[in-house]
Protein backbone atom coordinates (compact mmCIF):
# COMPACT_ATOMS: atom_id res chain seq x y z
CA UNK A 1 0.00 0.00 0.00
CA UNK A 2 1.24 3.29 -0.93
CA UNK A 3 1.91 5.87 1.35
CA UNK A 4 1.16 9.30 1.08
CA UNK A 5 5.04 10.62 1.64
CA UNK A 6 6.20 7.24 -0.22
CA UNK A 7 10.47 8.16 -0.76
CA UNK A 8 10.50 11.79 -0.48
CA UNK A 9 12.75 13.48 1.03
CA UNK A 10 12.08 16.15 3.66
CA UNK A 11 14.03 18.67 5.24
CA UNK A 12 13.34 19.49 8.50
CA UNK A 13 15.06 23.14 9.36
CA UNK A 14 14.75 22.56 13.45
CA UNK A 15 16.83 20.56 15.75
CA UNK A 16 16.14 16.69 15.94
CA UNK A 17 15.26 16.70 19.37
CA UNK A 18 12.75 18.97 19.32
CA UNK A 19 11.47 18.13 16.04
CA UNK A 20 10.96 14.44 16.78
CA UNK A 21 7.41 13.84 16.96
CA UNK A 22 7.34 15.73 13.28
CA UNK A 23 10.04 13.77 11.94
CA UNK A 24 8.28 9.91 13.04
CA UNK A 25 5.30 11.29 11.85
CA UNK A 26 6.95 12.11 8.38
CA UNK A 27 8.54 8.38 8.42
CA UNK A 28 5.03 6.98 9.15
CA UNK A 29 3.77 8.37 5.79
CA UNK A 30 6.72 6.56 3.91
CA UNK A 31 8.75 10.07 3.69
CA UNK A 32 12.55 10.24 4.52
CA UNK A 33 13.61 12.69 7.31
CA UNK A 34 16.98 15.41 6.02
CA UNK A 35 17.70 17.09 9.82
CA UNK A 36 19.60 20.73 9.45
CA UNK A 37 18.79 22.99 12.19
CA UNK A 38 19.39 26.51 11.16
CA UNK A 39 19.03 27.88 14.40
CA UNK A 40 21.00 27.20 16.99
CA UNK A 41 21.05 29.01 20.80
CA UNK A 42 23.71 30.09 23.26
CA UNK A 43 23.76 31.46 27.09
CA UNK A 44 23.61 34.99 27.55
CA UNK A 45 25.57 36.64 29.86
CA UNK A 46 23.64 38.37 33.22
CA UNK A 47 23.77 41.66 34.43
CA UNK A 48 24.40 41.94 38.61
CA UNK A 49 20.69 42.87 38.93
CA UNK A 50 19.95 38.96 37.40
CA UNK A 51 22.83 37.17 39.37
CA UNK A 52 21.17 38.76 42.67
CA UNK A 53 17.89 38.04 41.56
CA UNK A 54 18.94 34.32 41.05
CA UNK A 55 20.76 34.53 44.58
CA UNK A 56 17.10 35.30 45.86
CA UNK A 57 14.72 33.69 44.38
CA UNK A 58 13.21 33.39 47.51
CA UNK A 59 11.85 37.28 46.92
CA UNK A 60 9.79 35.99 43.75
CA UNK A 61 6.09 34.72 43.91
CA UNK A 62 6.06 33.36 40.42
CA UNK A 63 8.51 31.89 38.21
CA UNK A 64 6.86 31.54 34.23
CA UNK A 65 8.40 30.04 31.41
CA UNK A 66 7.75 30.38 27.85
CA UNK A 67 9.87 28.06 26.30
CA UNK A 68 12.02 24.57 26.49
CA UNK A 69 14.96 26.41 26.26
CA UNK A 70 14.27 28.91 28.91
CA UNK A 71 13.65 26.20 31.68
CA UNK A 72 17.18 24.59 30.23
CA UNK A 73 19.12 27.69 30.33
CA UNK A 74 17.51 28.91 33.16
CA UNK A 75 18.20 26.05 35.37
CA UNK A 76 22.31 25.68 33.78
CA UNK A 77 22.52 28.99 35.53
CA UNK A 78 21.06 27.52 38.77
CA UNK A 79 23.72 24.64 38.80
CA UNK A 80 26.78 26.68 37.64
CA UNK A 81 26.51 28.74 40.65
CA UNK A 82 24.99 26.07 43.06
CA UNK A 83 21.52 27.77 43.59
CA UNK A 84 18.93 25.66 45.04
CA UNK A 85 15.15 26.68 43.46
CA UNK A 86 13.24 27.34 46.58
CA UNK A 87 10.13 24.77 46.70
CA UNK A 88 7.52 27.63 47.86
CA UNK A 89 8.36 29.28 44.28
CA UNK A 90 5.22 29.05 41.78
CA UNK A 91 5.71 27.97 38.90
CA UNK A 92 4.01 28.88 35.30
CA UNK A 93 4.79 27.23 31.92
CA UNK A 94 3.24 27.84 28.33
CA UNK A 95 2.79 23.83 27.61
CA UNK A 96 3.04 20.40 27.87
CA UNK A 97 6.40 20.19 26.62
CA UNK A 98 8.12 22.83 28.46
CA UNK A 99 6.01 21.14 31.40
CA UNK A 100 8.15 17.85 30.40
CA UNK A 101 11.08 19.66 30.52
CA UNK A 102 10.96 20.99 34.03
CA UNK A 103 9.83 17.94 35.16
CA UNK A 104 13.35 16.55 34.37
CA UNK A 105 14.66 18.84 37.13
CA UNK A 106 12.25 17.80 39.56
CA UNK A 107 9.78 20.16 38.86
CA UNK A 108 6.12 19.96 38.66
CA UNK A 109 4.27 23.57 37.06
CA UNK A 110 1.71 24.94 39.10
CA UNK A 111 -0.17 26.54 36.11
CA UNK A 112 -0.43 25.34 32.56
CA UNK A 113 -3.13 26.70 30.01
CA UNK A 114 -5.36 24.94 28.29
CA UNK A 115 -3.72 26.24 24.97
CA UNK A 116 -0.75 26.77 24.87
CA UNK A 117 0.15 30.25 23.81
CA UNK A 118 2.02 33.02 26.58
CA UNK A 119 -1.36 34.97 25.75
CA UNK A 120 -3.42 32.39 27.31
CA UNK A 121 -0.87 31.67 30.08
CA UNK A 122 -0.91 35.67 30.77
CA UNK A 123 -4.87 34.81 31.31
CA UNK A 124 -4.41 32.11 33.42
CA UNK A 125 -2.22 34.15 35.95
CA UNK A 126 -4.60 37.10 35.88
CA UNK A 127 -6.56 34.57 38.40
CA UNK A 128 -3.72 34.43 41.50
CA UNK A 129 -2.36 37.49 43.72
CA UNK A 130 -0.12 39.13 41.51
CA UNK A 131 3.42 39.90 43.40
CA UNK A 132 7.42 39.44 41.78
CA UNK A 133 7.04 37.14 38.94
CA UNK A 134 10.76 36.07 37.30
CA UNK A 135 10.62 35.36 33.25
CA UNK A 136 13.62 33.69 32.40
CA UNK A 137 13.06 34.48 28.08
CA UNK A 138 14.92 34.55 25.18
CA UNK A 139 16.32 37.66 23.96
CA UNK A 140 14.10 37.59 20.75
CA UNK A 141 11.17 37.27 23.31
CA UNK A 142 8.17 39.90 22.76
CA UNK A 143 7.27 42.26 25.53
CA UNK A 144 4.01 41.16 25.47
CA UNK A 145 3.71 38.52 27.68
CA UNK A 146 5.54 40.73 30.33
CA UNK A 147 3.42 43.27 29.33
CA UNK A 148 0.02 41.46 30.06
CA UNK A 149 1.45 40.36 33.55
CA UNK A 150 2.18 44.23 34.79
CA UNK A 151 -1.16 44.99 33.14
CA UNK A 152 -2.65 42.50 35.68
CA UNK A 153 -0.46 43.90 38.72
CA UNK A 154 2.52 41.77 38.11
CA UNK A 155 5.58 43.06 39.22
CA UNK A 156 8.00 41.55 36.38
CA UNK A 157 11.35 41.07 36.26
CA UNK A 158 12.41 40.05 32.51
CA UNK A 159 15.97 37.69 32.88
CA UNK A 160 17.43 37.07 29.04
CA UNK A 161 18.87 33.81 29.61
CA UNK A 162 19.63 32.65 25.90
CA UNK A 163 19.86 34.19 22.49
CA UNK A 164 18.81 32.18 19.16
CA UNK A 165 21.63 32.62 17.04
CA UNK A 166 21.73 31.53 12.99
CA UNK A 167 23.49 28.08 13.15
CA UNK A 168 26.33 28.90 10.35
CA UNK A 169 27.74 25.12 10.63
CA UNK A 170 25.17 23.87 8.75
CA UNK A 171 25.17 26.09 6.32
CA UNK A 172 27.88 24.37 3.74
CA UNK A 173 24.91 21.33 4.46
CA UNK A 174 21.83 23.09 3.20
CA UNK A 175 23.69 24.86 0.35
CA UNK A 176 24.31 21.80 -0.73
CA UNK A 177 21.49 19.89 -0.36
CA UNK A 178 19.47 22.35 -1.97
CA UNK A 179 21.88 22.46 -4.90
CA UNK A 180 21.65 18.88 -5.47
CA UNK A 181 18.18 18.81 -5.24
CA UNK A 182 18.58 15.90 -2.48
CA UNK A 183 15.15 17.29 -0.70
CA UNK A 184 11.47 17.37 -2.10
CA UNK A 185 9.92 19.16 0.64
């Protein structure tokens, strides 16, 4: 029986291991997965107002993430200086999956929205006391998520903790790839 993806070839532009699901689901359909992730993200430095704000997290309410990779980064920070994440801390995230990801630190969210946007998780906050809430983002990260909260009486404190950065390794790949016409899709 023919599949509907039967042989081609399909390049996938994002990282394997967060592109996983989309790539078996590709290989279900008879299709043949091409991996070259053309983004690719790095630490950011912090200013002495973040390192003391990490030092005492103990002054924060809320913690919210918006992202995989702010949990990740977020928490390298944690365990390059020793910090210990206080267990009265609240935490917020935007999803399921970045709710997977802080459960591998031990981690259980105490708010996830029903869909999965930072507009809808703004919502769900606009329920609890609003106080200090930490936001451990991506430089590219829009102000309007942080925006909502302080609408709502959130006292935010933004924390850049990684910066998605054109992956220029891969390049020579894709040039030639697409060259050689060795993708369909």
């Amino acid at each position: 029986m023919s599949k509907a993806l039967d042989g081609r070839r399909i390049l996938i532009t994002r990282a394997q291991s967060v592109s996983k699901s989309m790539g078996e689901e590709i290989e279900k359909q008879g299709g043949r997965v091409v991996y070259a992730p053309v983004m690719t993200f790095q630490p950011l430095p912090l200013s002495d107002h973040h390192l003391d704000c990490i030092q005492h997290l103990e002054t924060f309410e809320w913690i919210a993430f918006t992202s995989g990779n702010g949990v990740r980064y977020f928490f390298k920070l944690l365990k390059e200086r020793n910090i210990s994440f206080p267990e009265e801390l609240k935490i917020a995230v935007v999803g399921k999956k970045t709710a997977s990801i802080l459960g591998r630190y031990g981690l259980t969210p105490d708010i996830v929205p029903g869909l999965f946007t930072a507009e809808h998780l703004a919502e769900e906050l606009k329920g609890q006391a609003p106080g200090r809430i930490l936001l451990p983002l991506g430089k590219m990260a829009n102000k309007d998520f942080e925006e909502a909260l302080q609408a709502n009486g959130f006292q935010t404190v933004r924390m850049n903790v990684y910066d998605t950065v054109c992956n220029q390794e891969i390049r020579p790949f894709i040039e030639e790839i697409v060259k050689g016409q060795a993708v369909d899709i």
